[in-house]
N, C-alpha and C. Protein backbone atom coordinates (compact mmCIF):
# COMPACT_ATOMS: atom_id res chain seq x y z
N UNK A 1 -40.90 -12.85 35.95
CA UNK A 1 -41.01 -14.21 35.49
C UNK A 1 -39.77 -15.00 35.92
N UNK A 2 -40.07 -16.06 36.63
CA UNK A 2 -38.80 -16.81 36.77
C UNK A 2 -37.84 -16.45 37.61
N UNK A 3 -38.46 -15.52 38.80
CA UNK A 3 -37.34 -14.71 39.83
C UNK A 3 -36.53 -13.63 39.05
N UNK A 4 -36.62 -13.13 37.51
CA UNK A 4 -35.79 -12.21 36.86
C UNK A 4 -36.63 -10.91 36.58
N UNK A 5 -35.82 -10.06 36.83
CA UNK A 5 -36.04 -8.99 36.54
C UNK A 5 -35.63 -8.71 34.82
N UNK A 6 -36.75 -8.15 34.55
CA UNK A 6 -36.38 -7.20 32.53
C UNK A 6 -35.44 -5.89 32.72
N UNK A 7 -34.29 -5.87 31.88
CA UNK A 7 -33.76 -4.93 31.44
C UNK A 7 -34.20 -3.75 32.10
N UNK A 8 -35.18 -3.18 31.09
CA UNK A 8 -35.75 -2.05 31.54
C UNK A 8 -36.36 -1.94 33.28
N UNK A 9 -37.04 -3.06 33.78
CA UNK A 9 -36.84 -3.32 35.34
C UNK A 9 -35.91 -2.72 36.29
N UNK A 10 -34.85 -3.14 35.69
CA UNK A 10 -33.16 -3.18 35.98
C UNK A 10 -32.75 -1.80 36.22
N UNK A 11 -33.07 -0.88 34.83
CA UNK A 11 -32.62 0.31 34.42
C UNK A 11 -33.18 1.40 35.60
N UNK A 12 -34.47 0.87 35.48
CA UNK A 12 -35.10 1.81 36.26
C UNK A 12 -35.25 1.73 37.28
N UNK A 13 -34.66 0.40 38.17
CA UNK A 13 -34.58 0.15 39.44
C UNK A 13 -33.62 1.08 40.35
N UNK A 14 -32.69 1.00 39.54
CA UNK A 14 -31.24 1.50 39.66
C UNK A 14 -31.50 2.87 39.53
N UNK A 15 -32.16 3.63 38.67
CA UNK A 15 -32.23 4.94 38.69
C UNK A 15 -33.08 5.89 39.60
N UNK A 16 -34.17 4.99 39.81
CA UNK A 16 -34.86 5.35 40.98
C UNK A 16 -34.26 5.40 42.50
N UNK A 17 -33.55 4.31 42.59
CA UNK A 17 -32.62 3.96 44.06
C UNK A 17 -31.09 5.05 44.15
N UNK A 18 -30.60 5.54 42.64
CA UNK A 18 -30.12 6.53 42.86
C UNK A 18 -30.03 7.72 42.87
N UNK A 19 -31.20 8.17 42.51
CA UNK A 19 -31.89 9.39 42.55
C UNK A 19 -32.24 9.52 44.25
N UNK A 20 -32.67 8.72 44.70
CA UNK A 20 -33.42 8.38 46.10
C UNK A 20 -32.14 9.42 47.21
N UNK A 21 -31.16 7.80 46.75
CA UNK A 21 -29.87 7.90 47.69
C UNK A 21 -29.09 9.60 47.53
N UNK A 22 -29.44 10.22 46.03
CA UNK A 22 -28.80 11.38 45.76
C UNK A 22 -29.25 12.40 46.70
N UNK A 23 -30.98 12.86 46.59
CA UNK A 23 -31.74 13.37 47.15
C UNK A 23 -31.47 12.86 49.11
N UNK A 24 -31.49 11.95 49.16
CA UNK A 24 -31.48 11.93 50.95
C UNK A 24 -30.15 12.52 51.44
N UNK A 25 -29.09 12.14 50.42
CA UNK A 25 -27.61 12.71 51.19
C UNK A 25 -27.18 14.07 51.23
N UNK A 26 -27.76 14.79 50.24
CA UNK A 26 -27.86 16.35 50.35
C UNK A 26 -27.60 17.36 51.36
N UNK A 27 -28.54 17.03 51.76
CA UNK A 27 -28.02 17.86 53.04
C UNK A 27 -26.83 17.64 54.37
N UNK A 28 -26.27 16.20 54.20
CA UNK A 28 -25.50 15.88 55.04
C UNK A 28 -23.75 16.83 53.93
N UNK A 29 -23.97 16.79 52.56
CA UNK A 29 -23.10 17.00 51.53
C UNK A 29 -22.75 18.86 51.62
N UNK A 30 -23.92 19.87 51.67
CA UNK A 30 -24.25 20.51 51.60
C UNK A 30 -23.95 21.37 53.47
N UNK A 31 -24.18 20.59 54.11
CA UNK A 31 -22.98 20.96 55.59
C UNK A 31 -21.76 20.53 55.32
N UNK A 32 -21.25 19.20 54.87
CA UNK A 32 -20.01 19.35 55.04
C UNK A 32 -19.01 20.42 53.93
N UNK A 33 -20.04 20.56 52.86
CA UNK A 33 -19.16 21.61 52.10
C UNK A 33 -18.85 22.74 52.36
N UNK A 34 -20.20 23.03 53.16
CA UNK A 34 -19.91 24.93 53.79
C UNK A 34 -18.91 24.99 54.60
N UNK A 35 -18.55 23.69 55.60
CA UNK A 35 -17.25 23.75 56.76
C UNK A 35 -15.93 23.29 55.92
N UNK A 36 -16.11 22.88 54.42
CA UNK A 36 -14.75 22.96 54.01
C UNK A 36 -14.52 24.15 53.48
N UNK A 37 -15.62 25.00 52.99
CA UNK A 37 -15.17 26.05 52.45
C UNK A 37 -14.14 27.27 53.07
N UNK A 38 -13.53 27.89 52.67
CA UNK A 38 -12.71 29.06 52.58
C UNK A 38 -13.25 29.84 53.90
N UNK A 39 -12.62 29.96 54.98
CA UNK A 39 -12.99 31.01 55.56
C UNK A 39 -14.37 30.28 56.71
N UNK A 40 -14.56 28.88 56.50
CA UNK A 40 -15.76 28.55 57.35
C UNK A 40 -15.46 28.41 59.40
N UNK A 41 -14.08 28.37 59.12
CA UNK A 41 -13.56 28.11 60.93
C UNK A 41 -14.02 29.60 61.37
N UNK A 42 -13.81 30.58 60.72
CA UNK A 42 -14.86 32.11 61.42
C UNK A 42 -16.02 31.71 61.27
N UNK A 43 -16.75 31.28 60.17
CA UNK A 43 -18.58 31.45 60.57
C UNK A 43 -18.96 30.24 61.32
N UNK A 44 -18.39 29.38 61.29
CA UNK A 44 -19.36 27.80 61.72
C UNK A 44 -18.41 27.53 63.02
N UNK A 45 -18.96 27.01 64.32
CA UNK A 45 -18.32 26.98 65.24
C UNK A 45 -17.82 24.67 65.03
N UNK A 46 -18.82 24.36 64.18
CA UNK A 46 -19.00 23.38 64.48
C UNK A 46 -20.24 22.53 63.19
N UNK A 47 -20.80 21.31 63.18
CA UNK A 47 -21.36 20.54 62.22
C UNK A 47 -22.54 21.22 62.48
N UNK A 48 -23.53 21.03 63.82
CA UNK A 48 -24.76 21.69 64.48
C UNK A 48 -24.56 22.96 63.92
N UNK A 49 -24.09 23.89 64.22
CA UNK A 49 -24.10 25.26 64.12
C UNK A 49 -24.53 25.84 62.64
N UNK A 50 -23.04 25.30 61.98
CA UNK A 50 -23.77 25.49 60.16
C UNK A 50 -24.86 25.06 59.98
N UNK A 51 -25.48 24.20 60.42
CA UNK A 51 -26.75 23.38 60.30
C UNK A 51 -27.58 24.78 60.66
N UNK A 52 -28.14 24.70 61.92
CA UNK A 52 -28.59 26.26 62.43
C UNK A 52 -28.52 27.29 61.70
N UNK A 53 -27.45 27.78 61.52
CA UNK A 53 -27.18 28.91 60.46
C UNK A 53 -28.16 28.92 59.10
N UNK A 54 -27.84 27.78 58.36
CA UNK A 54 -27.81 27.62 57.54
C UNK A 54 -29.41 27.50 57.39
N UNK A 55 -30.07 26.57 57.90
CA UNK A 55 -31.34 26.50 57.92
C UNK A 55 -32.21 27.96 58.43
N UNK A 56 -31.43 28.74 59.26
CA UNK A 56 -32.03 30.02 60.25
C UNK A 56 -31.85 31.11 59.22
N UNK A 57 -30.59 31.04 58.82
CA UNK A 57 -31.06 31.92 57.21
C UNK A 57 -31.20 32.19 56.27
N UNK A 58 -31.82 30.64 55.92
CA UNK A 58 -31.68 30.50 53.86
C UNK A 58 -32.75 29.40 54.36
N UNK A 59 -33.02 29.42 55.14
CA UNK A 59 -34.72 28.37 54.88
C UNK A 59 -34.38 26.56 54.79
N UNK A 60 -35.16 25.69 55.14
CA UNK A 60 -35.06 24.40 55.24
C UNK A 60 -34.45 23.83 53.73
N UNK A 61 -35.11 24.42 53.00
CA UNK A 61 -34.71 24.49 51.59
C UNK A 61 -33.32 24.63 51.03
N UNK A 62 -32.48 25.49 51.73
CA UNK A 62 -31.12 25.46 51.58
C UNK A 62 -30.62 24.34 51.60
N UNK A 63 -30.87 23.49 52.67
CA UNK A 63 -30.00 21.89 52.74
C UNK A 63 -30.11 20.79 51.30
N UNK A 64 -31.06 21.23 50.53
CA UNK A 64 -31.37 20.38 49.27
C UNK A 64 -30.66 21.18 48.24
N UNK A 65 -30.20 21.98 48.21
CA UNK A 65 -29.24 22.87 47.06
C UNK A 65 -28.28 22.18 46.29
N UNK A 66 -28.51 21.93 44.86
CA UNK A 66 -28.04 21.31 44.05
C UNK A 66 -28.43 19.69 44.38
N UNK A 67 -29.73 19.37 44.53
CA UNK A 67 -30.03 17.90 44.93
C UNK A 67 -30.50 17.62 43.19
N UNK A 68 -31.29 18.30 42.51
CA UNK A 68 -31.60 18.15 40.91
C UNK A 68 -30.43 17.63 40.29
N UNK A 69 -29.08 18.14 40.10
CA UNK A 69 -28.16 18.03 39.46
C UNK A 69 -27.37 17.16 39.84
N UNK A 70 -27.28 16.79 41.09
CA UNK A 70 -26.78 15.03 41.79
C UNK A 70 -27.65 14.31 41.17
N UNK A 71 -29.18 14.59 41.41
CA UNK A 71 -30.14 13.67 41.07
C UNK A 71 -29.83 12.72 39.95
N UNK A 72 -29.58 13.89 38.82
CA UNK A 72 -29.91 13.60 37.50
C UNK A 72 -28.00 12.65 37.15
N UNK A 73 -27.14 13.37 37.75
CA UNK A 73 -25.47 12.49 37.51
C UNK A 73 -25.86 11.12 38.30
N UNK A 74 -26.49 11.05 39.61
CA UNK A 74 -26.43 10.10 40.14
C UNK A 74 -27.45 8.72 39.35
N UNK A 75 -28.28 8.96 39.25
CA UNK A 75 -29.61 8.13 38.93
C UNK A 75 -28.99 6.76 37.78
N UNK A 76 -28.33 7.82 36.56
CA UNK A 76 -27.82 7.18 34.90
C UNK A 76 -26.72 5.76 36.36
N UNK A 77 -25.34 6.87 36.77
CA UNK A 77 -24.35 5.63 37.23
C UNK A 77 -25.37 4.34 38.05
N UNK A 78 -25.88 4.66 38.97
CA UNK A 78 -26.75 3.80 39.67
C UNK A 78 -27.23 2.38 38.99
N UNK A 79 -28.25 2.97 37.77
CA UNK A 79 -28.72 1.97 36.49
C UNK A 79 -27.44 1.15 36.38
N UNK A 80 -26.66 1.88 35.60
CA UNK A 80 -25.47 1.26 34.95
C UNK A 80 -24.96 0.24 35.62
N UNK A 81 -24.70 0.69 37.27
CA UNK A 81 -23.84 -0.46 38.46
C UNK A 81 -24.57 -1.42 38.36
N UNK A 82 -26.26 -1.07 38.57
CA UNK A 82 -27.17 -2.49 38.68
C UNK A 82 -27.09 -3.43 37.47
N UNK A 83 -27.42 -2.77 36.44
CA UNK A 83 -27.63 -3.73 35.27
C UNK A 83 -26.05 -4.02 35.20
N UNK A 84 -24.98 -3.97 35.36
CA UNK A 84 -23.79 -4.65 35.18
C UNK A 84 -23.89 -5.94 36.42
N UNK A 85 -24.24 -5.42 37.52
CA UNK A 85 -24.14 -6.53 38.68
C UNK A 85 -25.57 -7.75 38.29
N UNK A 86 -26.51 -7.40 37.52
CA UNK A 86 -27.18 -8.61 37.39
C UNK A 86 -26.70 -9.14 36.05
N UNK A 87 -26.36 -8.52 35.31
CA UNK A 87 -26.16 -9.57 33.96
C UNK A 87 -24.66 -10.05 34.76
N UNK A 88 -23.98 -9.72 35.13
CA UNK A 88 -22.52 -10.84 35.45
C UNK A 88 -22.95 -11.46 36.39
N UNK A 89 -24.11 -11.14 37.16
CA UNK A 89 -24.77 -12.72 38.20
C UNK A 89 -25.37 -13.50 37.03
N UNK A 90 -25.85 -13.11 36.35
CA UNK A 90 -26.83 -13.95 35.28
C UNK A 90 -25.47 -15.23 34.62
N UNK A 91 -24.44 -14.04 33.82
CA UNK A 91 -23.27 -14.80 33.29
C UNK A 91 -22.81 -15.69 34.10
N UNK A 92 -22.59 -15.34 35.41
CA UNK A 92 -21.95 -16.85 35.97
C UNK A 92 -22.69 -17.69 36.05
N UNK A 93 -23.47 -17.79 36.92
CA UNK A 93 -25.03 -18.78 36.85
C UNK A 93 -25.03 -19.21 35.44
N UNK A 94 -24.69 -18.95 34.99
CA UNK A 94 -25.03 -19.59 32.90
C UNK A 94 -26.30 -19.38 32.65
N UNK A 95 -27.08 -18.31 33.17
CA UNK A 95 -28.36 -18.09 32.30
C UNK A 95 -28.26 -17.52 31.04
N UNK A 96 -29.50 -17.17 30.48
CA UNK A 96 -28.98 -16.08 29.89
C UNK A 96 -29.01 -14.67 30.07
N UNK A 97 -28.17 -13.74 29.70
CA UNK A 97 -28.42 -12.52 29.86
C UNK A 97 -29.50 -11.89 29.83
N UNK A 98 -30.25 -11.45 28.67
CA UNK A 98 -31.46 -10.86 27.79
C UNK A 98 -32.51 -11.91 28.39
């Protein structure tokens, strides 16, 4: 109504878009951790390689490992950023909040 989004709109906009963003970066998170880990300059020659590895012996499925538990930290902050960035657009504009 009125170009505004409801609260709950808001909430769930934000949680959906960071759940999204949690889930797609995974696997880029999930290579770079194995090449920081302990001991990775012997197994991984390189970014490709762990990739290879990693997928060649723990399944496509490996690259999403621990994507639930980002999911679920990421999704709540997400909400929170949005609904703060529209009610202080709302506040300046002098609408009202609610």
């Amino acid at each position: 109504e009125h170009g505004h989004a409801g609260i709950g709109s808001i909430i769930a906009a934000g949680g959906l878009a960071g759940m999204s963003a949690a889930w797609a970066c995974t696997p880029a998170d999930v290579i770079k951790t194995r090449l920081q880990a302990e001991g990775a300059r012997e197994r991984y020659s390189g970014m490709v390689d762990c990739f290879r590895k990693t997928t060649g012996q723990e399944g496509f499925g490996a690259l999403f490992k621990g994507s639930i538990p980002r999911m679920t930290v990421t999704a709540p902050l997400f909400s929170i950023a949005l609904l703060a960035f529209e009610l202080q657009k709302r506040y300046i504009k002098g609408e009202p909040l609610l």
